[in-house]
C-alpha atoms as a PDB file:
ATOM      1  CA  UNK A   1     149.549 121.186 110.981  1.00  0.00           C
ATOM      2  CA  UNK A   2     147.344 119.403 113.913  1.00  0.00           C
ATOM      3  CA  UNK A   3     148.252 115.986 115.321  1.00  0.00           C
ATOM      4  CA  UNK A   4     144.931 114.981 115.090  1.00  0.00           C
ATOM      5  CA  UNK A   5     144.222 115.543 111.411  1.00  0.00           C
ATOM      6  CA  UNK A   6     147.486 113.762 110.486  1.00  0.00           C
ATOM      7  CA  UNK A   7     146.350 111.351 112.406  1.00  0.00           C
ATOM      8  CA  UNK A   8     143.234 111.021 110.142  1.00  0.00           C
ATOM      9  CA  UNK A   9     144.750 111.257 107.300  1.00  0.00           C
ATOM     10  CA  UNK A  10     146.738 108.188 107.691  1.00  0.00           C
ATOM     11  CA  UNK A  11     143.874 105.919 108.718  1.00  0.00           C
ATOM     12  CA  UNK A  12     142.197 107.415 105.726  1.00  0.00           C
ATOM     13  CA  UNK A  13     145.489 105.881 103.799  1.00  0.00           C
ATOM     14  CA  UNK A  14     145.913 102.896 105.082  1.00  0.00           C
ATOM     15  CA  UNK A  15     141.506 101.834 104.208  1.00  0.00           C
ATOM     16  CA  UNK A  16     142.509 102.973 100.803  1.00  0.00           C
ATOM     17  CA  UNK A  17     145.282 100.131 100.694  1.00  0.00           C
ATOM     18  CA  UNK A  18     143.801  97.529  97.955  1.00  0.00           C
ATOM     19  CA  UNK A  19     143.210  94.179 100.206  1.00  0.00           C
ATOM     20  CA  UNK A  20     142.177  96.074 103.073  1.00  0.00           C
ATOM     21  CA  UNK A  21     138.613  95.609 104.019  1.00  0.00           C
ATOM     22  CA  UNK A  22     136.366  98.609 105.045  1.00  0.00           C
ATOM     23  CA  UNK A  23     135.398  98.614 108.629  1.00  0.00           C
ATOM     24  CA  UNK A  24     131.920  99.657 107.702  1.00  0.00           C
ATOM     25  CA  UNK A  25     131.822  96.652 104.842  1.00  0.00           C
ATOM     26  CA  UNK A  26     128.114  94.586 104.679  1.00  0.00           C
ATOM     27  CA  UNK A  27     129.665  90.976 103.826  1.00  0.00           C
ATOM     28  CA  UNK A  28     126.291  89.333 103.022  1.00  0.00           C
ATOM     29  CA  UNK A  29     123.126  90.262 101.667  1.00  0.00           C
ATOM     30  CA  UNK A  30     119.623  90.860 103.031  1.00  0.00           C
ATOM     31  CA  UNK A  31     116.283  89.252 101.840  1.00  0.00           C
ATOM     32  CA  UNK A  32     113.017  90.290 102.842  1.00  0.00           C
ATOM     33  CA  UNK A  33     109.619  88.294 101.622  1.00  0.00           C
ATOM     34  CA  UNK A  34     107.366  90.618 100.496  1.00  0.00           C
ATOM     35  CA  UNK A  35     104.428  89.212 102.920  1.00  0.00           C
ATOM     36  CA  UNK A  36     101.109  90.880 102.807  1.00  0.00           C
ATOM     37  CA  UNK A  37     102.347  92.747 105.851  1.00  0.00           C
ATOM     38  CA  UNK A  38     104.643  94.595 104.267  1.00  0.00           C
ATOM     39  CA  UNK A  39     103.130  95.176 101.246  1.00  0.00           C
ATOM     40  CA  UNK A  40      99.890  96.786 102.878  1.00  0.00           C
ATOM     41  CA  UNK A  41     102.399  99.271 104.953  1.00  0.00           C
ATOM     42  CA  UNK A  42     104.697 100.056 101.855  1.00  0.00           C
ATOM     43  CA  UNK A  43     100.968 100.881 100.013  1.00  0.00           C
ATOM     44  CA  UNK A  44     100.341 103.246 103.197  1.00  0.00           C
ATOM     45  CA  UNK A  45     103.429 104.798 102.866  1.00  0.00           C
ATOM     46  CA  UNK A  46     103.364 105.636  99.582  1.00  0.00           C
ATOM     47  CA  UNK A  47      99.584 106.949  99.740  1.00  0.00           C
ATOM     48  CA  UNK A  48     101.001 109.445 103.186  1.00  0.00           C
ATOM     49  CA  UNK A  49     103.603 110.463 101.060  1.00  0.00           C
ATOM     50  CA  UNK A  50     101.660 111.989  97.974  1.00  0.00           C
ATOM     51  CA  UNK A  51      99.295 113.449 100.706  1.00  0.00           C
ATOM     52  CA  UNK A  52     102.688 114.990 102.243  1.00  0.00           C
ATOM     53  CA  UNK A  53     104.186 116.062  98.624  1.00  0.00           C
ATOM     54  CA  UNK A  54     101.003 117.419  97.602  1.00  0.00           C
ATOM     55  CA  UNK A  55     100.678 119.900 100.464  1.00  0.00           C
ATOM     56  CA  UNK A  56     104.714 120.403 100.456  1.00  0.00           C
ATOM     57  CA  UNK A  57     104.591 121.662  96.864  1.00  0.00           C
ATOM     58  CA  UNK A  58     101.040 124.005  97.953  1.00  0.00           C
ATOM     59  CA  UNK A  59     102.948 125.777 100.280  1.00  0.00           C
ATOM     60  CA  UNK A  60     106.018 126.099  97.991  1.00  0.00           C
ATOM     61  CA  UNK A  61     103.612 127.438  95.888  1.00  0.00           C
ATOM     62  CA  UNK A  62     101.776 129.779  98.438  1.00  0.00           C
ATOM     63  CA  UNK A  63     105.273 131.458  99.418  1.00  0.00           C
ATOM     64  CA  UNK A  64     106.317 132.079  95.773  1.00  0.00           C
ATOM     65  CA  UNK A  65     103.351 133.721  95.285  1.00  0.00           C
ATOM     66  CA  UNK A  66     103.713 135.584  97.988  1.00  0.00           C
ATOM     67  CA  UNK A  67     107.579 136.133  97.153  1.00  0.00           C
ATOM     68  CA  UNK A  68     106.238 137.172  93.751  1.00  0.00           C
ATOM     69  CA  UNK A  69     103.480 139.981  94.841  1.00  0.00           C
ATOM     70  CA  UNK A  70     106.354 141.628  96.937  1.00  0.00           C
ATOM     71  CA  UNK A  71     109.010 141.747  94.301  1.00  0.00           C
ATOM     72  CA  UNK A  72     106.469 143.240  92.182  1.00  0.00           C
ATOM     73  CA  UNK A  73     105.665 145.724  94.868  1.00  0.00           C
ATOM     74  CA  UNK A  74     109.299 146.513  95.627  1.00  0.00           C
ATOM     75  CA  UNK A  75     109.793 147.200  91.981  1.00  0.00           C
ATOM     76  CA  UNK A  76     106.828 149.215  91.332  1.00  0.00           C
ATOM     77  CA  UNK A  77     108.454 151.397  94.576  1.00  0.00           C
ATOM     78  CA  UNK A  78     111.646 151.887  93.031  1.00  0.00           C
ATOM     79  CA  UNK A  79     110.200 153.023  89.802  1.00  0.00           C
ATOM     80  CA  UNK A  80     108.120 155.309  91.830  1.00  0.00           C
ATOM     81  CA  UNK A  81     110.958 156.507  94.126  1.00  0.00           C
ATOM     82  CA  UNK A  82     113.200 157.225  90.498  1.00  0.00           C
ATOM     83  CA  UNK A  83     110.319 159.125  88.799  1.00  0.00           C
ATOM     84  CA  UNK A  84     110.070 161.229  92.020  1.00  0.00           C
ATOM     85  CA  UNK A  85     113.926 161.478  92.703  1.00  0.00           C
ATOM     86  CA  UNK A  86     114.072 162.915  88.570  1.00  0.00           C
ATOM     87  CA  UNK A  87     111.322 165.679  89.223  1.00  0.00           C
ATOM     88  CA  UNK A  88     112.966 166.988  92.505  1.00  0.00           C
ATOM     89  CA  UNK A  89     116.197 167.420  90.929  1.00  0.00           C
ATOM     90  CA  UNK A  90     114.827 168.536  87.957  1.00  0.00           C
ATOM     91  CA  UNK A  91     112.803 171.477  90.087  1.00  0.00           C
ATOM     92  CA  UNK A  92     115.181 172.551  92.738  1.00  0.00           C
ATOM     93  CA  UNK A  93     118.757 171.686  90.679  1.00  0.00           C
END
């Protein structure tokens, strides 16, 4: 096949060897105080983020109406177009 996806392949082989660290690997943890800080900007963020979801899901809601009206439209066409299509051929076949 190609050189280079051999290539990866093997790499991808030898990381999967047991005893051989990721290169990627996080060898200690993190912690963070919550400080007042933090807390007020976490508060903020969650606050913007109902303000965002709320107007996210009014729009979704906007273009399924919207989606709705012209499926309903299209559908009362094609019932229109097959009653007319019936009485032409009925009349001139």
């Amino acid at each position: 096949m190609f050189p280079a996806y051999r290539e990866q392949k093997e790499d991808a082989e030898e990381a999967e060897k047991p005893g051989t660290p990721a290169q990627n690997e996080l060898t200690a943890e993190v912690e963070v105080k919550n400080c007042i800080q933090h807390k007020s900007i976490i508060k903020a963020r969650n606050e913007y983020y109902q303000i965002y979801k709320e107007r996210f899901e009014g729009s979704i809601q906007e273009v399924m109406q919207k989606y709705d009206e012209l499926r309903k439209e299209e559908e009362r066409f094609a019932e229109y177009w097959k009653q007319n299509l019936a009485e032409i051929t009925k009349k001139h076949i």
